[in-house]
Protein backbone atom coordinates (compact mmCIF):
# COMPACT_ATOMS: atom_id res chain seq x y z
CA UNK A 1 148.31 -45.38 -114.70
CA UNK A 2 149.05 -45.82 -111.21
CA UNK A 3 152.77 -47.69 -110.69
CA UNK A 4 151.21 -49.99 -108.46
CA UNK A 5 154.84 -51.48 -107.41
CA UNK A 6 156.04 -48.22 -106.67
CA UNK A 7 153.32 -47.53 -104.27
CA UNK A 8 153.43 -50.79 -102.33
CA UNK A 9 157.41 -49.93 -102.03
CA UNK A 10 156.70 -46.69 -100.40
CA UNK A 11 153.77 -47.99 -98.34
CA UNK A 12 156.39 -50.90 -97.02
CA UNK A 13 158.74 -48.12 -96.11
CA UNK A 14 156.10 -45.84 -94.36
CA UNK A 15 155.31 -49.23 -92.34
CA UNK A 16 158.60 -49.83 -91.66
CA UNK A 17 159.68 -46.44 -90.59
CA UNK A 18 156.64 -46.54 -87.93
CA UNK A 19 157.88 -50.31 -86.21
CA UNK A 20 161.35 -48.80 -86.09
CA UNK A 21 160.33 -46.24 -83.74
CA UNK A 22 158.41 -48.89 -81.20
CA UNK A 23 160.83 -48.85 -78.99
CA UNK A 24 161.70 -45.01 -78.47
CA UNK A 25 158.43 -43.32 -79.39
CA UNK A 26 155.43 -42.63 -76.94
CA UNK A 27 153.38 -45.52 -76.26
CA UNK A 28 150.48 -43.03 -75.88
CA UNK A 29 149.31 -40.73 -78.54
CA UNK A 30 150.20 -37.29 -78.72
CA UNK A 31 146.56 -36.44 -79.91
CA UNK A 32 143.63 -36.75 -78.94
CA UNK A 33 140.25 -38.08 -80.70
CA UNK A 34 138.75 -34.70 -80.40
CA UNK A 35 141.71 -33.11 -82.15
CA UNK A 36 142.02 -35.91 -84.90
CA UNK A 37 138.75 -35.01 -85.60
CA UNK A 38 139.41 -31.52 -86.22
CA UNK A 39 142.46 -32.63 -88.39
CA UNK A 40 141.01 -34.65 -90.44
CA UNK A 41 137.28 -33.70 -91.02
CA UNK A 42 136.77 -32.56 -94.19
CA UNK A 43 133.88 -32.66 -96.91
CA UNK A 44 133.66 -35.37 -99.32
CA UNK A 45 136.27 -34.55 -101.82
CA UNK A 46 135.08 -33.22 -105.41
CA UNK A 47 138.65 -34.23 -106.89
CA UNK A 48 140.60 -37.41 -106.43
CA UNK A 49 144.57 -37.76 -105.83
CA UNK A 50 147.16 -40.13 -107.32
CA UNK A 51 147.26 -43.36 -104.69
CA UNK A 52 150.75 -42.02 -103.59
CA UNK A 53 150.10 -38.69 -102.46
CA UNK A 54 147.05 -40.27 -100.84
CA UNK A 55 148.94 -42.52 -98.25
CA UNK A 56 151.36 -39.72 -97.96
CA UNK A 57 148.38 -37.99 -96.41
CA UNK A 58 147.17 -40.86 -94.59
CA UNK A 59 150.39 -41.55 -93.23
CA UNK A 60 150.85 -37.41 -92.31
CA UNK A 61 146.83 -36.84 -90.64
CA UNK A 62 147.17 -40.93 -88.62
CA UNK A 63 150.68 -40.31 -86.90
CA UNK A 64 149.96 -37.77 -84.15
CA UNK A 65 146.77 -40.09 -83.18
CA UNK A 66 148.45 -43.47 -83.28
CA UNK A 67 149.19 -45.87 -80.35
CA UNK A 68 151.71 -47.96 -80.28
CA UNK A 69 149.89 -50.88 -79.64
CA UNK A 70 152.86 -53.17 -80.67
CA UNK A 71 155.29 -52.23 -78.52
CA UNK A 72 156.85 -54.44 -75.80
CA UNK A 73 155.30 -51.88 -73.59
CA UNK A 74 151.96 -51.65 -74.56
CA UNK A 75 149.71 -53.83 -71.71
CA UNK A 76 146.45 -52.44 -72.40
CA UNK A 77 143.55 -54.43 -73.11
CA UNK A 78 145.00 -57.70 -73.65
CA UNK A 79 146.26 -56.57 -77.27
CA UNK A 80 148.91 -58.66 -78.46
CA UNK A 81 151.43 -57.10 -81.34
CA UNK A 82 151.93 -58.60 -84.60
CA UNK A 83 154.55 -61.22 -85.41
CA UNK A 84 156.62 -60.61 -88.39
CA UNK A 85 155.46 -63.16 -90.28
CA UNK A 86 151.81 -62.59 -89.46
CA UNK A 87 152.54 -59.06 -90.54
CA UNK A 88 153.74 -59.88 -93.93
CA UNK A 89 151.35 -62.76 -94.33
CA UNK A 90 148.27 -60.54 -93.67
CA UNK A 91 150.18 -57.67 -96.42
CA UNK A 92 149.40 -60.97 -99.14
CA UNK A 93 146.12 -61.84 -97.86
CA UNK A 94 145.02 -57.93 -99.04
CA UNK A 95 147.06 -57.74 -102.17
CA UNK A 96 145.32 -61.58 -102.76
CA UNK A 97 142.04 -60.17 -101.59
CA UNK A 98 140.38 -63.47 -101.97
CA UNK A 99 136.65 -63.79 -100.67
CA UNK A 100 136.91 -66.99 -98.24
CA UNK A 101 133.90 -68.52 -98.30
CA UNK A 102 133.54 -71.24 -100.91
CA UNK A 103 136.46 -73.80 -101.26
CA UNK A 104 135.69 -73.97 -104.88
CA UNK A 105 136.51 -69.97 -105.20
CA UNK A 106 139.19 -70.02 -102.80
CA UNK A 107 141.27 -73.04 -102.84
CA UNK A 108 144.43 -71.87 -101.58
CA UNK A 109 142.85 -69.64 -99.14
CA UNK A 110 140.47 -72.43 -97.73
CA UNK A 111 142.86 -75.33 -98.14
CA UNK A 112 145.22 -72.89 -95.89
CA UNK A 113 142.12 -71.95 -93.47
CA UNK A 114 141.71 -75.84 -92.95
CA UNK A 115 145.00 -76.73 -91.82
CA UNK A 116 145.36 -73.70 -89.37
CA UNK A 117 142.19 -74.57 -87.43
CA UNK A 118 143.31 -77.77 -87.15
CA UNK A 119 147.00 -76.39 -86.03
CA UNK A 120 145.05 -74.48 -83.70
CA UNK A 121 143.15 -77.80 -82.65
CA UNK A 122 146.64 -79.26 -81.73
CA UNK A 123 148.47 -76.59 -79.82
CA UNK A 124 144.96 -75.69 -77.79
CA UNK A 125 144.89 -79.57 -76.87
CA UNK A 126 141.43 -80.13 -78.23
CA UNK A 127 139.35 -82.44 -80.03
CA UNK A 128 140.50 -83.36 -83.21
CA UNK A 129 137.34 -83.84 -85.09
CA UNK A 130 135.91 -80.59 -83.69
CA UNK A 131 135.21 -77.66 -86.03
CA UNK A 132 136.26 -74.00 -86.05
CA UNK A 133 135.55 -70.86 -87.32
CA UNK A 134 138.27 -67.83 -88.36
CA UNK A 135 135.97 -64.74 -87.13
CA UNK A 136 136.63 -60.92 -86.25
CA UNK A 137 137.57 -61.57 -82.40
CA UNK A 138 136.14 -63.31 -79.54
CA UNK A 139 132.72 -61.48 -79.85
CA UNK A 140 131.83 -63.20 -82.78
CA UNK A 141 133.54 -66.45 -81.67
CA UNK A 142 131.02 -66.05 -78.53
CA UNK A 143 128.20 -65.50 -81.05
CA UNK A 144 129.22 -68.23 -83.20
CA UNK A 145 129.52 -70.91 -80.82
CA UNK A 146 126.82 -69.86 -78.74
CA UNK A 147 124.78 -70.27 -81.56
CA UNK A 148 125.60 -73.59 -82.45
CA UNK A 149 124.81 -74.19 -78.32
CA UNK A 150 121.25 -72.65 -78.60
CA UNK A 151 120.73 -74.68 -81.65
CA UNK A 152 121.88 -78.19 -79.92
CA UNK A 153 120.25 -77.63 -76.90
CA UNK A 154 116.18 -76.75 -78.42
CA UNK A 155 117.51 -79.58 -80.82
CA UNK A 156 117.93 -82.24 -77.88
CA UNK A 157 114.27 -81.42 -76.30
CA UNK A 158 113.06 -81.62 -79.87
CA UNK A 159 112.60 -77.92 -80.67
CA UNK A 160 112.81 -76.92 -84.67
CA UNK A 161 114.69 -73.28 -83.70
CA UNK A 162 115.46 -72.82 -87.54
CA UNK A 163 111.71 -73.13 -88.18
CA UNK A 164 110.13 -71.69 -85.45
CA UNK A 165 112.51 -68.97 -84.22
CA UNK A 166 112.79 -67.93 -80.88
CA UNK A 167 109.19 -66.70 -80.58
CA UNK A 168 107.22 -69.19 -78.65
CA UNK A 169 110.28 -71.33 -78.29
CA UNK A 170 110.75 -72.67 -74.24
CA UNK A 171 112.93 -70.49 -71.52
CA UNK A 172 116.38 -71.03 -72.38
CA UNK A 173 119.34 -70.79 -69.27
CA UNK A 174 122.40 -69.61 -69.50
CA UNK A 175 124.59 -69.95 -66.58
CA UNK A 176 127.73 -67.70 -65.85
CA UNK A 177 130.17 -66.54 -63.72
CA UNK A 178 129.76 -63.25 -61.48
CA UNK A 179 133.32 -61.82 -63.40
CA UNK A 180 132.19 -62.92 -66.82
CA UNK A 181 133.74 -60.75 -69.49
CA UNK A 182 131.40 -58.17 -71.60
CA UNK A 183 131.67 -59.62 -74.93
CA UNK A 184 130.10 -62.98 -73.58
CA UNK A 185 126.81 -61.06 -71.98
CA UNK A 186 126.70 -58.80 -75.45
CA UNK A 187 126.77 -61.95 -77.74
CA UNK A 188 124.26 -63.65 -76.02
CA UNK A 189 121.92 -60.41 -76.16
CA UNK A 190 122.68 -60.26 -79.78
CA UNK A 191 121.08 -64.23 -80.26
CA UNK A 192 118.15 -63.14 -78.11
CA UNK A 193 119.25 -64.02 -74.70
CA UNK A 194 118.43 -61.46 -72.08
CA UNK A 195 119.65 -60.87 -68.71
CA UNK A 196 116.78 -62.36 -67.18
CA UNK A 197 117.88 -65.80 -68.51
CA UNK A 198 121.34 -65.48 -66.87
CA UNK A 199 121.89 -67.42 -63.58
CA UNK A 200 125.17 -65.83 -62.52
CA UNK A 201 127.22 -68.23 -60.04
CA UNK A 202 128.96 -65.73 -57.15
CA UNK A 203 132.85 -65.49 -57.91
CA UNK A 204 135.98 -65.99 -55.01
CA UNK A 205 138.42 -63.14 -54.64
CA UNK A 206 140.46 -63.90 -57.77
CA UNK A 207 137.10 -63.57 -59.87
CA UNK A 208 137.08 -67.84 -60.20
CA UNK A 209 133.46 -69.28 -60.48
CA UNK A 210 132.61 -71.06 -57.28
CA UNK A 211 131.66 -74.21 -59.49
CA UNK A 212 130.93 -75.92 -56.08
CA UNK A 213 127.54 -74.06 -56.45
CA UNK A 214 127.21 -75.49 -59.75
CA UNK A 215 125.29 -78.83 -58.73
CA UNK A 216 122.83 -77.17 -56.83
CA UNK A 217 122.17 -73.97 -59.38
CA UNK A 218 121.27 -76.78 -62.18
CA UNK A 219 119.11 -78.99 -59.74
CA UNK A 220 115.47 -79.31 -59.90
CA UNK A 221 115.25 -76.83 -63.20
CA UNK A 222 114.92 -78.94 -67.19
CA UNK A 223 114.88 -76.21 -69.28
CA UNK A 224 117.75 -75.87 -71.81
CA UNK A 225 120.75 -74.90 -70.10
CA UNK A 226 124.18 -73.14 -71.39
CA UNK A 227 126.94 -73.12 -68.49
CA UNK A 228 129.91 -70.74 -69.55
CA UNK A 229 133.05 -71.30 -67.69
CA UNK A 230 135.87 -68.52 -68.29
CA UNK A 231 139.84 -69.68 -69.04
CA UNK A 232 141.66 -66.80 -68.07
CA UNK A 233 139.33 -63.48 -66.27
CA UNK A 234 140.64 -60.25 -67.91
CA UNK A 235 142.17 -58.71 -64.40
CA UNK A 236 143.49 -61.49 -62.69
CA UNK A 237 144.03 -63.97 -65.59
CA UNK A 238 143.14 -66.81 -63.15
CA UNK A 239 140.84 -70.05 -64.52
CA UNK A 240 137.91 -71.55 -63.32
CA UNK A 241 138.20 -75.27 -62.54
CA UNK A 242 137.02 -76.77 -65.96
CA UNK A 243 137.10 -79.99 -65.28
CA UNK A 244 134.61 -79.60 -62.16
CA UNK A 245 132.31 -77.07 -63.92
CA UNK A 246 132.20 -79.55 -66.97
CA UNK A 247 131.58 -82.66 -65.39
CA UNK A 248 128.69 -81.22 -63.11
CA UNK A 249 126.77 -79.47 -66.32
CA UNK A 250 126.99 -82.53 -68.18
CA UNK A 251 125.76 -84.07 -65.51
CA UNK A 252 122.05 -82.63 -66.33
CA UNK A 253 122.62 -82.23 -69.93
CA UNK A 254 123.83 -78.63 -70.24
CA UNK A 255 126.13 -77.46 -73.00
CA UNK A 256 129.77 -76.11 -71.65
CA UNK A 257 131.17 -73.33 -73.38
CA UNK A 258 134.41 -71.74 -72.88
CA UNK A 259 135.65 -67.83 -72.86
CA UNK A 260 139.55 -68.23 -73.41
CA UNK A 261 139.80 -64.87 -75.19
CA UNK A 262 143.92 -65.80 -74.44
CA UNK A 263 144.12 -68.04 -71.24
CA UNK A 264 143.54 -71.00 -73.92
CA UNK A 265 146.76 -70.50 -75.00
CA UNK A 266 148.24 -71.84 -71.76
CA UNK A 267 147.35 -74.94 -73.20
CA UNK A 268 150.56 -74.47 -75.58
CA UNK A 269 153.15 -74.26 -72.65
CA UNK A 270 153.57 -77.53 -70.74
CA UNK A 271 154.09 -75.30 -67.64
CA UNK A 272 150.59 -73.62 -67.77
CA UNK A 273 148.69 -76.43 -69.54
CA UNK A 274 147.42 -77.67 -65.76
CA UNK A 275 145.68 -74.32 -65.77
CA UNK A 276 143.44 -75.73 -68.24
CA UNK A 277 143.10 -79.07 -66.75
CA UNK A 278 139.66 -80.82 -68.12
CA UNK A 279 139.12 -78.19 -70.71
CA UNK A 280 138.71 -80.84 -73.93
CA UNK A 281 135.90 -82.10 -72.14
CA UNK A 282 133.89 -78.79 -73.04
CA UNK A 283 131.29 -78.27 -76.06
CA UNK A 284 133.00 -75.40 -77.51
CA UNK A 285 135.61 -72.45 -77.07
CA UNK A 286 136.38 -69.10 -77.87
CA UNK A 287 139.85 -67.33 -78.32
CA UNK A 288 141.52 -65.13 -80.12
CA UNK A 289 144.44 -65.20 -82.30
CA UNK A 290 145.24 -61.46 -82.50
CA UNK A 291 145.86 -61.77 -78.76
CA UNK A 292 148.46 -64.15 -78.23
CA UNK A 293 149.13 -65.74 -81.31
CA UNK A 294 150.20 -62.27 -82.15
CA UNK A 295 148.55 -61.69 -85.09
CA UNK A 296 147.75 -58.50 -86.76
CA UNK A 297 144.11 -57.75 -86.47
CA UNK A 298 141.36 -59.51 -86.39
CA UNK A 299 141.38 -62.77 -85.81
CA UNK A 300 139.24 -64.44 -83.50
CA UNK A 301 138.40 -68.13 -83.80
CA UNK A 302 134.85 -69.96 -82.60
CA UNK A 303 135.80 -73.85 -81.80
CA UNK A 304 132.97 -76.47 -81.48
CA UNK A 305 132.70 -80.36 -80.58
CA UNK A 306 129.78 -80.90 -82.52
CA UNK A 307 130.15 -79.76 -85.99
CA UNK A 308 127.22 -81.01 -87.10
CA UNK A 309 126.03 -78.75 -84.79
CA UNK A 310 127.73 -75.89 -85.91
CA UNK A 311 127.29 -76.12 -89.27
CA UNK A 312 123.30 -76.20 -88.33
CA UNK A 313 123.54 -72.55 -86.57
CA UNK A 314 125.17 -71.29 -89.64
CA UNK A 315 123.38 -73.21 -92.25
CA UNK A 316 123.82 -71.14 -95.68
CA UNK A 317 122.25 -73.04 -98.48
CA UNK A 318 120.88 -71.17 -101.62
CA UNK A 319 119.32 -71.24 -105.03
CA UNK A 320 122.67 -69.15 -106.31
CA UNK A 321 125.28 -71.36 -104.39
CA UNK A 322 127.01 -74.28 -105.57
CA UNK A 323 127.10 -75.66 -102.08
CA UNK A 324 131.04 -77.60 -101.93
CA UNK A 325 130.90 -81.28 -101.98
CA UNK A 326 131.50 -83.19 -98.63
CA UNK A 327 135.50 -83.43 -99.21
CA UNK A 328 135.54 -79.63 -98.95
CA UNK A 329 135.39 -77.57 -95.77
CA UNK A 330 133.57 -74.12 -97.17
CA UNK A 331 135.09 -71.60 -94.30
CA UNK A 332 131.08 -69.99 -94.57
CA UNK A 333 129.22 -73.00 -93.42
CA UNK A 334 131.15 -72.51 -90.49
CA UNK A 335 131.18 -68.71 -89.86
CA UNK A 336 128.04 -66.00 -89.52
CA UNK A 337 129.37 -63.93 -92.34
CA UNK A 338 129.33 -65.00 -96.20
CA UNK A 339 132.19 -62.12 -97.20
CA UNK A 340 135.43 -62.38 -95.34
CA UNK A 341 138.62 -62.02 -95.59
CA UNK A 342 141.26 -65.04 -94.98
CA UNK A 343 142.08 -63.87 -92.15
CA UNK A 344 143.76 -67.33 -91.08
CA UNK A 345 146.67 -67.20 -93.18
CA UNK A 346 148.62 -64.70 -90.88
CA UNK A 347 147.63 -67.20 -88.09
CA UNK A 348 149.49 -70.41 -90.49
CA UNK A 349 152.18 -67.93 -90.91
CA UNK A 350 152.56 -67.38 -87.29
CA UNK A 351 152.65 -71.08 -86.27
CA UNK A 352 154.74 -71.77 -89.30
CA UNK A 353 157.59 -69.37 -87.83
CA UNK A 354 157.48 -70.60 -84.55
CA UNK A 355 156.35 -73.98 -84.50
CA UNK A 356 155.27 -75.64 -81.43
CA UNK A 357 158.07 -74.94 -78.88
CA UNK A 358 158.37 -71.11 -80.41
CA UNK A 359 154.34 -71.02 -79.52
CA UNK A 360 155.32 -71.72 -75.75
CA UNK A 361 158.04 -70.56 -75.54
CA UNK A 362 156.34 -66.49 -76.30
CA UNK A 363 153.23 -67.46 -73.94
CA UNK A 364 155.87 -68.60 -71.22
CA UNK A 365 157.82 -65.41 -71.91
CA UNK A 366 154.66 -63.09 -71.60
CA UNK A 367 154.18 -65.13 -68.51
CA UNK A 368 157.56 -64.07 -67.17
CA UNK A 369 157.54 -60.89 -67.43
CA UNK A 370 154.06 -60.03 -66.15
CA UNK A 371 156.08 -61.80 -62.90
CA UNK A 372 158.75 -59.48 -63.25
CA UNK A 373 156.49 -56.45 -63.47
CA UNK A 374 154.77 -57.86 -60.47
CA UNK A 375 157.66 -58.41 -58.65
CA UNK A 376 158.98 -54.80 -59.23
CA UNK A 377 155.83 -52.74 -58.52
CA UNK A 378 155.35 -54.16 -55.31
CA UNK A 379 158.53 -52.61 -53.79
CA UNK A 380 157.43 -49.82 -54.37
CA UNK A 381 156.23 -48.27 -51.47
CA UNK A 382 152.15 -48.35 -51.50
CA UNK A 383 151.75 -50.47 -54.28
CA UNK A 384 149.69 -53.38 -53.70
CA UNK A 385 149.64 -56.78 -55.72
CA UNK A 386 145.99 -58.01 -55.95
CA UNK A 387 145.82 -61.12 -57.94
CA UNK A 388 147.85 -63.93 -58.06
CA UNK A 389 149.98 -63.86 -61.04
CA UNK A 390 149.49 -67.22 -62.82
CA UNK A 391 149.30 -66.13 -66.09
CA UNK A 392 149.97 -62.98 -67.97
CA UNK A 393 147.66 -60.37 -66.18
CA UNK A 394 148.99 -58.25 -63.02
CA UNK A 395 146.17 -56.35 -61.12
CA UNK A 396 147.55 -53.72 -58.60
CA UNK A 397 146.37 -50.27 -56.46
CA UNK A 398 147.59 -47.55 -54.63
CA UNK A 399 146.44 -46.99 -50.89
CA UNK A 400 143.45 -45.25 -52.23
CA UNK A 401 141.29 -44.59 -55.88
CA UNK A 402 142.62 -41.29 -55.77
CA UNK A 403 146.49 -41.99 -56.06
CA UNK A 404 145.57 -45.49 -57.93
CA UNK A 405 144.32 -43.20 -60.90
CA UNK A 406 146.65 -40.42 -60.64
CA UNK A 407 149.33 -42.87 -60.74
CA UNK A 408 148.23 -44.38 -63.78
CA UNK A 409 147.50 -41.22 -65.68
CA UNK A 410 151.16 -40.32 -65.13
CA UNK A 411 152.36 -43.19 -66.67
CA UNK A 412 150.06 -43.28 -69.66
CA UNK A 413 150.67 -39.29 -70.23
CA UNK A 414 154.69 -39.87 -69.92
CA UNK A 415 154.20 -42.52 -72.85
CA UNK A 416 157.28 -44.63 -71.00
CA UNK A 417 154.27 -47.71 -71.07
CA UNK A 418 150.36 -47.79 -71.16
CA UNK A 419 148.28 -49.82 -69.21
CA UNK A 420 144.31 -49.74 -68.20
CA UNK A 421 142.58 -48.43 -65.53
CA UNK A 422 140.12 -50.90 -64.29
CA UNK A 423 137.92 -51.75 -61.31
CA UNK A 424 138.18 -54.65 -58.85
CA UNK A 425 135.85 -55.11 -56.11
CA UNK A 426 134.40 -51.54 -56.42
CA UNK A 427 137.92 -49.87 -56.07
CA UNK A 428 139.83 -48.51 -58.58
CA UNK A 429 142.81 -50.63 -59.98
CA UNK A 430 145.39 -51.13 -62.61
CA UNK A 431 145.21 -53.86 -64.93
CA UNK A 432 148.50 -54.73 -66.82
CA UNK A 433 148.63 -57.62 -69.64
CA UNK A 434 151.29 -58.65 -71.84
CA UNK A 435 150.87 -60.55 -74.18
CA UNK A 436 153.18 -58.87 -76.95
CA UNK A 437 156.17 -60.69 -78.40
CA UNK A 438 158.00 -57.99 -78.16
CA UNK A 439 158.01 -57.24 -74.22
CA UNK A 440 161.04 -58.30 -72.82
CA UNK A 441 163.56 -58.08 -69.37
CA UNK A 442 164.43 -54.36 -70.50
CA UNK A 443 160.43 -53.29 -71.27
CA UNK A 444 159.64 -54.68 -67.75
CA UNK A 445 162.51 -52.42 -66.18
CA UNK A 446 161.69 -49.07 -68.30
CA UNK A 447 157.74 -49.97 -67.00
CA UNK A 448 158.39 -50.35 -63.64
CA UNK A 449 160.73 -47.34 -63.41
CA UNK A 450 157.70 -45.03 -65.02
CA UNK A 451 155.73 -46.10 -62.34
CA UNK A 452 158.29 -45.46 -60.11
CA UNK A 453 158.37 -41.80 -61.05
CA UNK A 454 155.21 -41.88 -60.98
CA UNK A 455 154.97 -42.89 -56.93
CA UNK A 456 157.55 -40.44 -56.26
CA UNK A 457 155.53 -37.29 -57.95
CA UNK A 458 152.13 -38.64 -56.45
């Protein structure tokens, strides 16, 4: 029999051994996917192995190909690290392995689930009675609240979507911003939007929507209209004005939904919360918790104003369910899938070991040091600062695409720090984002020594 205690002792200490090297090992990895591959592509084996030698092995073939996306010097991608107690809160929620979806199976995890979202409610500054969703990331938040936005919108020109489907059912618009992220367009393809029902609003040089468009974009047209407005664009981090953009799309009936993958979460720190000036007034939001929140992944969370709404798009009655009674929040009547994990406990165990002030407090720190960063790569000679840091995302180049990318690629391959390449404007760039806990005054000055080096030898 497998000494179960004696494996999750040696598992801990594998785990632990890997965040004690954050700081000094390579951010990048030393192999590639191709060479993984090789490593660790095998047939289906015909014997098994005791669980221990197993995550030996694991532990052995992962390590060359892992990233250390947790370190204070990992800005790629907007990937926050994981807090320590989100860590060892998401260990219990797999050694619990409760299926959140019925209150009545899950208490503890659902009781848990309905406190955090409305936590979440709090620090984000939104409407109390509005209801949430704990779902993989900010995809499925997209999907999930854009669903419950279709729904209410053929629901207020009398349109039975749930019975009639979107065949035959009246052109919907959705209206969005010319820097819109990619996992906004992809959910709204995967609820049977196309591009051709996009009216995309032109963008100013920090990649805001001009919402002084708005008003005449939604004249003169009835159909059904969705306006997403965008807290936080993933290169610059700037915000488009939400009050404006709200009040005009009310104005004519449209539903207001929010991308704040992680500029929501400037709503925590009374310093940034101006940045999201008028955003309660929306239908419904999208952000994610393994971003700033900094918990392990994945956590994304789907917010809506009208839960009746909500719970509509996601209806999930059946012969075979004893459906909760009315006191109860089931976490599936809220969510697309029926088998999930409770993924919101390591987001109660984050804001449980911070609190309020320690929630701000790591947003206004992120905040600082993408400053810092800012501040340091623009002495150095070339270097050119192209957004205007107000959050937690610096966007710089070299004098030309050429050096910009070289530049980069030295960095990344030195494994000092790791940021992304991007593209702004149809010239290459460099997109940096913290948003770790970890990052602080000393990660900003081994970063912008790598690049640096990196000037000098290119």
């Amino acid at each position: 029999m497998t000494n179960e205690r004696a494996l999750l002792e040696r598992t801990a200490e594998i785990a632990a051994r890997y965040l004690d090297t954050l700081d000094t090992r390579p951010i990048r990895a030393d192999a590639d996917y191709d060479a993984m591959l090789a490593a660790v592509d095998r047939p289906v084996p015909e014997e098994g192995l005791d669980p221990a030698d197993v995550i030996e092995e694991l532990a052995r073939l992962a390590e060359p190909g892992l990233v250390a996306m947790g370190s204070g010097r990992y800005y790629g991608f907007v990937i926050g690290g994981a807090l320590p107690s989100s860590l060892a809160a998401d260990w219990l929620v797999s050694a619990w392995d409760q299926n959140t979806g019925l209150a009545q199976v899950t208490p503890a995890a659902s009781a848990l689930e309905a406190v955090t979202g409305r936590w979440v409610l709090e620090l984000l500054g939104l409407p109390a009675h509005s209801s949430f969703a704990f779902v993989t990331g900010c995809q499925m938040a997209h999907v999930t609240s854009l669903a419950a936005a279709r729904h209410a919108q053929y629901d207020r020109i009398g349109y039975d979507l749930p019975a009639r489907g979107l065949a035959g059912a009246p052109p919907l618009r959705v209206v969005v911003g010319g820097k819109r992220h990619v996992t906004l367009t992809r959910a709204l393809q995967l609820l049977g939007i196309g591009a051709e029902q996009e009216v995309v609003v032109p963008v100013d040089d920090q990649g805001r929507m001009r919402v002084e468009l708005l008003a005449d974009i939604l004249a003169g047209d009835d159909a059904p209209t969705i306006v997403c407005l965008q807290a936080g664009e993933v290169n610059t981090g700037t915000f488009d004005d939400l009050a404006t953009g709200i009040a005009v799309a009310h104005d004519v009936g449209a539903w207001v939904h929010v991308d704040g993958a992680f500029g929501l979460w400037a709503a925590t720190s009374p310093g940034l919360a101006h940045l999201v000036a008028g955003h309660a007034d929306a239908d419904s939001w999208a952000t994610d918790a393994h971003k700033w929140l900094n918990v392990p992944y994945d956590c994304g969370i789907a917010i809506c104003a009208h839960p009746l709404m909500h719970a509509a798009a996601m209806e999930y009655a059946a012969p075979y369910l004893d459906v909760a009674k009315a006191a109860e929040r089931d976490p599936m009547g809220f969510s697309p899938e029926f088998s999930r994990r409770a993924r919101s406990l390591p987001a109660w165990a984050a804001i449980r070991a911070l609190g309020r002030r320690g929630v701000a407090a790591m947003i206004e720190s992120s905040c600082a040091s993408a400053r810092g960063i800012a501040e340091g790569l623009v002495a150095i000679p070339g270097c050119e600062l192209l957004n205007d840091v107000v959050l937690n995302q610096v966007l710089v180049r070299f004098e030309d695409d050429a050096r910009t990318s070289a530049i980069v690629a030295a960095v990344q391959q030195e494994g000092e720090a790791w940021m992304s390449p991007t593209v702004w404007d149809d010239r290459a760039a460099i997109r940096i984002s913290v948003s770790c806990w970890r990052t602080d005054e000393d990660d900003v000055r081994r970063t912008v020594a790598a690049f640096a080096r990196a000037a000098v030898a290119y």
